[in-house]
Structures are given as structure tokens and as C-alpha cells.
PDB file of N, CA and C in Angstrom:
ATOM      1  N   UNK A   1     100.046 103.006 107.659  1.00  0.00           N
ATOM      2  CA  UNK A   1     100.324 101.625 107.331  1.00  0.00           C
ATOM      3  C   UNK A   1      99.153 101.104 106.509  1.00  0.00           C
ATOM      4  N   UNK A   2      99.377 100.564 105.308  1.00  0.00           N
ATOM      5  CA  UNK A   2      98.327  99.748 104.380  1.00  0.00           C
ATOM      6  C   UNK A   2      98.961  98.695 104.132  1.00  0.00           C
ATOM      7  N   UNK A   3      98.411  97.855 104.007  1.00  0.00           N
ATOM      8  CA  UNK A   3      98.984  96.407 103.312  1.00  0.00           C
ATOM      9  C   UNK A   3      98.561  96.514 101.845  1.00  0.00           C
ATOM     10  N   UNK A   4      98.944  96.199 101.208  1.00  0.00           N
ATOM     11  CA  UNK A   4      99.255  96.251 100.069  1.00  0.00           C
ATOM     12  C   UNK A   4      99.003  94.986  98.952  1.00  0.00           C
ATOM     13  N   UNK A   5      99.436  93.976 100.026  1.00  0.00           N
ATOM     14  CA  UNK A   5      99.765  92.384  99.062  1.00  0.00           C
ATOM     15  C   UNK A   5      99.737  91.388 100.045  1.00  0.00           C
ATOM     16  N   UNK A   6      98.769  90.382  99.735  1.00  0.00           N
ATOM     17  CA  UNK A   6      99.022  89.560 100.723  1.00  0.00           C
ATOM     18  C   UNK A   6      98.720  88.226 100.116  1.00  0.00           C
ATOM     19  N   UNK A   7      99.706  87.128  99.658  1.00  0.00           N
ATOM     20  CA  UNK A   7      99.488  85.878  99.038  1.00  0.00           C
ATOM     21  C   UNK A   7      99.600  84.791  99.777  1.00  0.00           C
ATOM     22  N   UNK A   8      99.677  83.700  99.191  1.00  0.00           N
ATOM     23  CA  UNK A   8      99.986  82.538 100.322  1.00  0.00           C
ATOM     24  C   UNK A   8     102.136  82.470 101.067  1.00  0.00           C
ATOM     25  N   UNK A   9     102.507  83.335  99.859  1.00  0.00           N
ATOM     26  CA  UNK A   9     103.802  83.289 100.202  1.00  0.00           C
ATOM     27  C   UNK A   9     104.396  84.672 100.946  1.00  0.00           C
ATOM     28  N   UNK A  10     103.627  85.744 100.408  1.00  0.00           N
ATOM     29  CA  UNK A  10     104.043  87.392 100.875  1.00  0.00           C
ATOM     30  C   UNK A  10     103.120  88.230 101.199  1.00  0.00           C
ATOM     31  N   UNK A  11     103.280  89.329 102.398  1.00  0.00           N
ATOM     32  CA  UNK A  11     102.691  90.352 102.207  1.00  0.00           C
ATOM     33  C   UNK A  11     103.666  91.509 102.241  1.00  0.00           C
ATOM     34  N   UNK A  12     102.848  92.533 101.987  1.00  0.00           N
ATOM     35  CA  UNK A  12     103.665  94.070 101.689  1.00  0.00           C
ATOM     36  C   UNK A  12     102.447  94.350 102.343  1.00  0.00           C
ATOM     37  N   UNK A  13     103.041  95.891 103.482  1.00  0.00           N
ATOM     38  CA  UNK A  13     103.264  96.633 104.087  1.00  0.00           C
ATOM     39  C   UNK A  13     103.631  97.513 103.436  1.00  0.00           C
ATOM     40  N   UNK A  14     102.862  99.224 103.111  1.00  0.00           N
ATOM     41  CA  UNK A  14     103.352 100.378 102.746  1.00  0.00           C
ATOM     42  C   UNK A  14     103.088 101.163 104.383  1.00  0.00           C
ATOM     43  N   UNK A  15     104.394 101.637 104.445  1.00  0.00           N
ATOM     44  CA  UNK A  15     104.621 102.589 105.845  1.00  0.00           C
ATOM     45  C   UNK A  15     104.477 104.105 104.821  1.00  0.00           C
ATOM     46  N   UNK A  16     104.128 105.433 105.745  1.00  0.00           N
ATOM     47  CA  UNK A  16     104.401 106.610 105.432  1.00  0.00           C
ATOM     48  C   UNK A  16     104.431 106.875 107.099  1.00  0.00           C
ATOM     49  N   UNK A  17     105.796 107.519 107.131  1.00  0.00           N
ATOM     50  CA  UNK A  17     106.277 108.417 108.390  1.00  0.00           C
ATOM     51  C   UNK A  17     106.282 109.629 108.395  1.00  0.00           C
ATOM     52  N   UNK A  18     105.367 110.255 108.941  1.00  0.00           N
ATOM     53  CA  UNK A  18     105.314 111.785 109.087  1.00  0.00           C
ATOM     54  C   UNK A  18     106.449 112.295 109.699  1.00  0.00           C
ATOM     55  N   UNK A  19     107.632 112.987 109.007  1.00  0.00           N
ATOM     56  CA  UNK A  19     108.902 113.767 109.946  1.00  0.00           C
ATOM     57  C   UNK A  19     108.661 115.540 109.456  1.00  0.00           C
ATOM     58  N   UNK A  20     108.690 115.494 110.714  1.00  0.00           N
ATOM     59  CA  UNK A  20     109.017 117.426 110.991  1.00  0.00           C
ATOM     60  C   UNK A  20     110.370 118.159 111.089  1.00  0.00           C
ATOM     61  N   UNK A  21     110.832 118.891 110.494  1.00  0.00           N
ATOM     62  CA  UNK A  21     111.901 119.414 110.397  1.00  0.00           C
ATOM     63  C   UNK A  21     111.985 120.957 109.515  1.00  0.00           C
ATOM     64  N   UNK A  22     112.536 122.022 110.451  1.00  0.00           N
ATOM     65  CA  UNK A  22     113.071 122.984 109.673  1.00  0.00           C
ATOM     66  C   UNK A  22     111.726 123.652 109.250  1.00  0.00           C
ATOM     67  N   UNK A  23     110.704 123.660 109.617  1.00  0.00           N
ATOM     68  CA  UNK A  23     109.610 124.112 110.092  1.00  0.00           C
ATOM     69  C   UNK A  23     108.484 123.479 108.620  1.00  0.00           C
ATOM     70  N   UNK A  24     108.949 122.412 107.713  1.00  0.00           N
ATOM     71  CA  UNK A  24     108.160 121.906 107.074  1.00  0.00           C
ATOM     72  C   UNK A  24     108.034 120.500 107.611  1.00  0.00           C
ATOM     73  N   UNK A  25     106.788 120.368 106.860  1.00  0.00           N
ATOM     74  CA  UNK A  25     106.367 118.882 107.329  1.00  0.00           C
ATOM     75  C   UNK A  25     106.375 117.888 106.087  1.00  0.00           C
ATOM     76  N   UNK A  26     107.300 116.657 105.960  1.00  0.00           N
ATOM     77  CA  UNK A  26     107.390 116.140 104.527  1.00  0.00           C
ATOM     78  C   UNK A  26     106.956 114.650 105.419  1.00  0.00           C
ATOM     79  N   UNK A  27     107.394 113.205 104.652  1.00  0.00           N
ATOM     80  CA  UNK A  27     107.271 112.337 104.749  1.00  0.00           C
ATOM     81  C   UNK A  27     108.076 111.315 104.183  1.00  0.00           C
ATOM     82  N   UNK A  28     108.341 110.467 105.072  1.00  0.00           N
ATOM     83  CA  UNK A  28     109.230 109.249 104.368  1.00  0.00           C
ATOM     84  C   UNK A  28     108.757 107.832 104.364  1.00  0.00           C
ATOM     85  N   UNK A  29     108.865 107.541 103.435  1.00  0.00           N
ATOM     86  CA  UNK A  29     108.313 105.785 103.392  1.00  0.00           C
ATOM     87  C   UNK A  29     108.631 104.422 103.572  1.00  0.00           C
ATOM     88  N   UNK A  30     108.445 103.195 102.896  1.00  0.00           N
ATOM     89  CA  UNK A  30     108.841 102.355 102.456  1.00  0.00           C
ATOM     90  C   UNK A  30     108.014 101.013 102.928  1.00  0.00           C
ATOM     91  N   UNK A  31     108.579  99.876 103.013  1.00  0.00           N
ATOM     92  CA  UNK A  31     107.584  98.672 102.273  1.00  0.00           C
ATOM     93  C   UNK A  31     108.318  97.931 103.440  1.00  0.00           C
ATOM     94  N   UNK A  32     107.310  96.973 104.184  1.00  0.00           N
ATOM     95  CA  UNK A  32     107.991  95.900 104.520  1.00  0.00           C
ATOM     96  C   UNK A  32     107.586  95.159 104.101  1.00  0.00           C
ATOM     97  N   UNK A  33     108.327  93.984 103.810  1.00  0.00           N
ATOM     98  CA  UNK A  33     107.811  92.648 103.067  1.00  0.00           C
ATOM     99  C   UNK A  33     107.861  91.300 103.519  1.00  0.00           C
ATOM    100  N   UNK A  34     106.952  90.465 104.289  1.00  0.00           N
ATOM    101  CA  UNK A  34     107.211  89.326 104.970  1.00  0.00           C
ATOM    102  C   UNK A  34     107.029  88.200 104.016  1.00  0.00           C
ATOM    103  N   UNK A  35     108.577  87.665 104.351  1.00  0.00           N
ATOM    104  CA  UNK A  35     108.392  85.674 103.702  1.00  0.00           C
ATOM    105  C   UNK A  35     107.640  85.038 104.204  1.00  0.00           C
ATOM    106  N   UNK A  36     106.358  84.533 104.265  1.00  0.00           N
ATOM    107  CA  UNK A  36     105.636  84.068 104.997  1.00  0.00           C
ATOM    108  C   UNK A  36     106.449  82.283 105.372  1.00  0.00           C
ATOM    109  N   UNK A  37     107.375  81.818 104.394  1.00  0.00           N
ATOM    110  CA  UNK A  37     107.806  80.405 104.415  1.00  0.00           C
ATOM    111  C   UNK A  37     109.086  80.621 104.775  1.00  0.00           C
ATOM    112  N   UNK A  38     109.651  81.526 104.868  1.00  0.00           N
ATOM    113  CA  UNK A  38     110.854  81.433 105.441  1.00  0.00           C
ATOM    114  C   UNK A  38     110.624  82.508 107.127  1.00  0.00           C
ATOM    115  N   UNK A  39     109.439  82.882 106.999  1.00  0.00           N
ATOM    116  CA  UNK A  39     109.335  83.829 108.607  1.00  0.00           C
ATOM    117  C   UNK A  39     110.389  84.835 108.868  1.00  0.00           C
ATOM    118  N   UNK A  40     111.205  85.403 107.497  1.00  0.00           N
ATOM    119  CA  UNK A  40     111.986  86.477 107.732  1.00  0.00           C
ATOM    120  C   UNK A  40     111.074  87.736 106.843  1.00  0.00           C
ATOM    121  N   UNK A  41     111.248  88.707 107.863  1.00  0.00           N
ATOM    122  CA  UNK A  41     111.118  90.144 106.811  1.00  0.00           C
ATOM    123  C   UNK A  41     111.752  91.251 106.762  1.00  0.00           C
ATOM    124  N   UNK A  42     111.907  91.932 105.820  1.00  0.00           N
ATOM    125  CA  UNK A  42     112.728  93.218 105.656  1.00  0.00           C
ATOM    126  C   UNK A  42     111.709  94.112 105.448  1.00  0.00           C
ATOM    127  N   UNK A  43     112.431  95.907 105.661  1.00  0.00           N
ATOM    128  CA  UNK A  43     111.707  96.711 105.675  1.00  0.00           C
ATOM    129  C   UNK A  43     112.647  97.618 104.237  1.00  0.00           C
ATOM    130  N   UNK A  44     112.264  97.961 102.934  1.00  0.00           N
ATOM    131  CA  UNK A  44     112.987  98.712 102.430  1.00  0.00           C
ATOM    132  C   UNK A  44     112.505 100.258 102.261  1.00  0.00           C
ATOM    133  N   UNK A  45     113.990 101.322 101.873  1.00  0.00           N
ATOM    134  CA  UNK A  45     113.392 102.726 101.656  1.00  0.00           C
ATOM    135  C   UNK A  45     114.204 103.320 100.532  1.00  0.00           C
ATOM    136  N   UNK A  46     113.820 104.397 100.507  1.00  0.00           N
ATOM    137  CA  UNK A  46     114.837 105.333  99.619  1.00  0.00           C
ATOM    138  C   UNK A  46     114.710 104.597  98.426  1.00  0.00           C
ATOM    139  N   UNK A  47     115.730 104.494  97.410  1.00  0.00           N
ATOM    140  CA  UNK A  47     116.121 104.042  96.337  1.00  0.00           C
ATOM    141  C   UNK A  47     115.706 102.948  95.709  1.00  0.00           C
ATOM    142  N   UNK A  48     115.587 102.048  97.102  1.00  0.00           N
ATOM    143  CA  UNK A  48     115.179 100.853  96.661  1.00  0.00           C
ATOM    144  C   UNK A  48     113.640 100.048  96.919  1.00  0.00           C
ATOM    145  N   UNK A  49     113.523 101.276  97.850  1.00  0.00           N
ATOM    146  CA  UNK A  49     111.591 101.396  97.961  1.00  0.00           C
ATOM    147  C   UNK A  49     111.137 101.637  96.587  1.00  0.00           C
ATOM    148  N   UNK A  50     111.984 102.634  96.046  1.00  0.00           N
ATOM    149  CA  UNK A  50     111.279 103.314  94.757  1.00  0.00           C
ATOM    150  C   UNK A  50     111.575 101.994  93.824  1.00  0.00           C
ATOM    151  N   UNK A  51     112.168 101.397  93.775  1.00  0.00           N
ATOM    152  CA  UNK A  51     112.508 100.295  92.605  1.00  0.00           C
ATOM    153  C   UNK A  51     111.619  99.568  92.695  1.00  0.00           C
ATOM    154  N   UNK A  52     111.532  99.061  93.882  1.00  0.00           N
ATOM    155  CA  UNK A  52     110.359  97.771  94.291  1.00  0.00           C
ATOM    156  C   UNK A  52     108.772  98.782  93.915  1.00  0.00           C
ATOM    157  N   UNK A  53     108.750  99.805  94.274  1.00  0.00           N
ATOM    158  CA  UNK A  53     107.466 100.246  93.698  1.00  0.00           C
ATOM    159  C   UNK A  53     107.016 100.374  92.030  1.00  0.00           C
ATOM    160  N   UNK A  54     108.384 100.592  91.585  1.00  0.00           N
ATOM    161  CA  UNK A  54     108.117 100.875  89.523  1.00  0.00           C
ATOM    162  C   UNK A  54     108.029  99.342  89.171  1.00  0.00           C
ATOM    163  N   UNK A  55     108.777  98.619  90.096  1.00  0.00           N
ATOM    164  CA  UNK A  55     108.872  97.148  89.208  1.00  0.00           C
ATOM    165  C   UNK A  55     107.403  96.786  89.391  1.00  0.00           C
ATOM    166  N   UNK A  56     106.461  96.818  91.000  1.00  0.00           N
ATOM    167  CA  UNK A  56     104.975  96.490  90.821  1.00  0.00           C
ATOM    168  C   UNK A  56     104.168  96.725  89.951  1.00  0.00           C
ATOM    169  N   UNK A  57     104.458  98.123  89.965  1.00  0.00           N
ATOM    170  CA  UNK A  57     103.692  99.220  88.937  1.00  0.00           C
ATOM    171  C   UNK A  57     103.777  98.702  87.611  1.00  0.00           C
ATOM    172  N   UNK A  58     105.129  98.475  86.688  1.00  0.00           N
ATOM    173  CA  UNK A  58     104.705  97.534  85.862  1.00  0.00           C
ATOM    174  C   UNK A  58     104.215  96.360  85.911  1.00  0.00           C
ATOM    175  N   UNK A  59     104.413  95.453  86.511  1.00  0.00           N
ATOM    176  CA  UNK A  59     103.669  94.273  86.660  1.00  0.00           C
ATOM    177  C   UNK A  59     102.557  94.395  86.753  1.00  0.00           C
ATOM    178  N   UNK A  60     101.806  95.040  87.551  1.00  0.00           N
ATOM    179  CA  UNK A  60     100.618  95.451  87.397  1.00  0.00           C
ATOM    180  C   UNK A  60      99.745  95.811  85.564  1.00  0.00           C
ATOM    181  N   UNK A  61     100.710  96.666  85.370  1.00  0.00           N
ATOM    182  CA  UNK A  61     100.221  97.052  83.834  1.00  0.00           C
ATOM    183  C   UNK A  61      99.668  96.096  83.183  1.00  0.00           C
ATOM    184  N   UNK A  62     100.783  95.366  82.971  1.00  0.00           N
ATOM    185  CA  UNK A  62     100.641  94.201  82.606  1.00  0.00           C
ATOM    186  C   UNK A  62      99.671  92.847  82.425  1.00  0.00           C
ATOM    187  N   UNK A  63      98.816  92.860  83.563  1.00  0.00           N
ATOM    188  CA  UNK A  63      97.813  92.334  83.900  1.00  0.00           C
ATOM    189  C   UNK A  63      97.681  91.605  84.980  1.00  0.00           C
ATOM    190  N   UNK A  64      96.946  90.792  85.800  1.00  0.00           N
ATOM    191  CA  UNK A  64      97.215  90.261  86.475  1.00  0.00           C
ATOM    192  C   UNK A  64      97.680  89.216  86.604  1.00  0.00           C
ATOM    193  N   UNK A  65      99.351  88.689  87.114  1.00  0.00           N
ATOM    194  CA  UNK A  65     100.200  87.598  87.267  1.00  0.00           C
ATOM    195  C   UNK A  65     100.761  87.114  88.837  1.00  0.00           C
ATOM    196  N   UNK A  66      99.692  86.652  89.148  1.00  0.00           N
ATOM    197  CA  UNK A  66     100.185  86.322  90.553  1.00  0.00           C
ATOM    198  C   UNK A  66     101.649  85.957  90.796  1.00  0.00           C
ATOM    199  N   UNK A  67     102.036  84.655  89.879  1.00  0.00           N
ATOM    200  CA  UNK A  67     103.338  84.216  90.097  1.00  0.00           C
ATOM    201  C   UNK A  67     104.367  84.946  89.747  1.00  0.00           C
ATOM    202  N   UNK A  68     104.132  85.940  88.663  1.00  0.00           N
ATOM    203  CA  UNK A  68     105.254  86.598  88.177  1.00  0.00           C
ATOM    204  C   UNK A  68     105.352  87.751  89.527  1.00  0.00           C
ATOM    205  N   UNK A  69     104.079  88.150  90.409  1.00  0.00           N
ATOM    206  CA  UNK A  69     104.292  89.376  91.541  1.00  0.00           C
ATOM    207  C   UNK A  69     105.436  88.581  92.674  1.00  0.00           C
ATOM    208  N   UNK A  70     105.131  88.060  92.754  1.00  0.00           N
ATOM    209  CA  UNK A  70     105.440  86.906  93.821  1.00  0.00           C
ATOM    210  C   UNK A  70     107.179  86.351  93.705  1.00  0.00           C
ATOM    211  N   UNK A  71     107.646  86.377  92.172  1.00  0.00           N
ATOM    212  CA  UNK A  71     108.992  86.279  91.928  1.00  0.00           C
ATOM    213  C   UNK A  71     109.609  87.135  91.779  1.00  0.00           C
ATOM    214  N   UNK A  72     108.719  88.191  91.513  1.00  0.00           N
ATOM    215  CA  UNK A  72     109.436  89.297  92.259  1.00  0.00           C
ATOM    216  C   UNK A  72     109.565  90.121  93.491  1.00  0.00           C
ATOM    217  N   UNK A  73     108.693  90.006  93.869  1.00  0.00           N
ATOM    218  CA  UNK A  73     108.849  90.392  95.674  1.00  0.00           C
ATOM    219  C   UNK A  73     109.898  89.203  96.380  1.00  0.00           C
ATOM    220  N   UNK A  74     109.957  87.876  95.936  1.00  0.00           N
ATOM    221  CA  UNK A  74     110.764  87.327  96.434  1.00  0.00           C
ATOM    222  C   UNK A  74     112.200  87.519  96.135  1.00  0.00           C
ATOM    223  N   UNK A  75     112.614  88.459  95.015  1.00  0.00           N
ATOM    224  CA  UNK A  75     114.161  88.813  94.776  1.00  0.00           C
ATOM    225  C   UNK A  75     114.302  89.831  95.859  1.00  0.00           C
ATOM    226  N   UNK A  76     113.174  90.315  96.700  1.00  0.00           N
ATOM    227  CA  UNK A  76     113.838  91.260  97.443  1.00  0.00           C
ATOM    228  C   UNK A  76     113.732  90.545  98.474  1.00  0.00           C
ATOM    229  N   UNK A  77     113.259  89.428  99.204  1.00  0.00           N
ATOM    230  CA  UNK A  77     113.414  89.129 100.160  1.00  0.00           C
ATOM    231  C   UNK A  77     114.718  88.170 100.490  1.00  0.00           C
ATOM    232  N   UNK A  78     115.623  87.835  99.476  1.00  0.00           N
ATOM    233  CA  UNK A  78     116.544  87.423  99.864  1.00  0.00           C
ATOM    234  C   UNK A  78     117.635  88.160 100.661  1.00  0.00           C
ATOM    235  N   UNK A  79     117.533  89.812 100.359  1.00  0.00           N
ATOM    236  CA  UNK A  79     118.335  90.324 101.529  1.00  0.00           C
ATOM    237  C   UNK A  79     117.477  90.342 103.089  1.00  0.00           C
ATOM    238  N   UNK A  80     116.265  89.700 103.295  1.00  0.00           N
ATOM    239  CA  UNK A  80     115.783  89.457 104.669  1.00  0.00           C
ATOM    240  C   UNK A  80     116.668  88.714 105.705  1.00  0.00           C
ATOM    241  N   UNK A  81     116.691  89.599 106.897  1.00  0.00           N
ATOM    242  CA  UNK A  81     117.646  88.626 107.838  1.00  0.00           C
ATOM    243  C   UNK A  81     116.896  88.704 109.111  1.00  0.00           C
ATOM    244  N   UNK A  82     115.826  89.866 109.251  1.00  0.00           N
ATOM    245  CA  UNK A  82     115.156  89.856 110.406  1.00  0.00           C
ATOM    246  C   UNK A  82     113.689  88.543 110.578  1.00  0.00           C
ATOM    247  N   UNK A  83     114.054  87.363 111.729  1.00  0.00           N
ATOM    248  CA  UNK A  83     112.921  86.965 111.674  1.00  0.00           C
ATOM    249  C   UNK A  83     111.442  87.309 111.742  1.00  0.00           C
ATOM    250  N   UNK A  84     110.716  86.623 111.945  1.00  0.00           N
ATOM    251  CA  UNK A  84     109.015  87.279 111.828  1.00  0.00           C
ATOM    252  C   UNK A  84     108.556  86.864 113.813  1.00  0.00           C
ATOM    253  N   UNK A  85     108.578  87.544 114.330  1.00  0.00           N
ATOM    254  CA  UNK A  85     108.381  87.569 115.480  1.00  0.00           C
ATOM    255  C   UNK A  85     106.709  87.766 115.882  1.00  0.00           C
ATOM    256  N   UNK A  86     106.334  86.814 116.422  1.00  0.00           N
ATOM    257  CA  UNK A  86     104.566  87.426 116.858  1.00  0.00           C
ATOM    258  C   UNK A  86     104.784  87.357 118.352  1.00  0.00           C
ATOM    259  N   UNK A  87     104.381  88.890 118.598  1.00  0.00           N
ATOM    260  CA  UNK A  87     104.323  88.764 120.455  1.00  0.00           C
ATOM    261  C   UNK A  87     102.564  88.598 120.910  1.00  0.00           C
TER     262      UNK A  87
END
């Protein structure tokens, strides 16, 4: 687990899960991303981990744009439905 991003509106969470199988050892990932103003977060993988990672990656290139990171991490948090729970 690394965090990744953390603004006044979002953070990201990069997970890597170590799975064993079939006598190799690979790994699977993905991002959770908390709305900090709406207190919902999602966790994404696969396909759409990888999207949310190329779209940073350019943005990044790019230079640094807080607001433009931020409108985009927030297109993915509209599929969020899990609240933000602190125990």
C-alpha cells in the first residue's frame, strides 16, 4: 500500500496483492480513491486501474496541474458508492 495523492479533495491509494497460484508467484493491483467531500470511495482494477494510471501518467507529463489531477480523479469517483468509514 502507497498513497500516491493526497489533496484537499482526494487521495489515491496504490494496493499490490501478492497471489500464488500454479506454482508462480505474480501480483494484482489497483487504486483506491477517496472523495474526501462526498466520504465515498471506490477501489478500481484490471482495465480500468490501467486507464486511471495512463491518464495520471499523462497529466503528469504535462506538468504540474493540480486542478486538472483532481478533475480527473473525480470522473472516477462518480462510480463511488462505498462510504468512507473510520473505525
Amino acid at each position: 500500500m502507497e498513497m500516491l495523492y493526497n489533496s484537499d479533495s482526494f487521495v489515491v491509494v496504490a494496493f499490490e496483492i501478492p497471489v500464488e497460484g500454479a506454482g508462480t508467484q505474480r501480483s494484482r493491483g489497483g487504486y483506491e480513491i477517496v472523495d474526501k467531500f462526498a466520504r465515498k470511495e471506490i477501489f478500481i482494477e484490471g482495465e480500468l486501474a490501467e486507464r486511471f494510471q495512463q491518464g495520471v501518467q499523462e497529466l503528469v507529463a504535462q506538468g504540474p496541474n493540480p486542478e486538472a489531477l483532481d478533475e480527473f480523479i473525480g470522473s472516477f469517483t462518480t462510480l463511488a458508492q462505498q462510504p468512507v468509514v473510520l473505525h
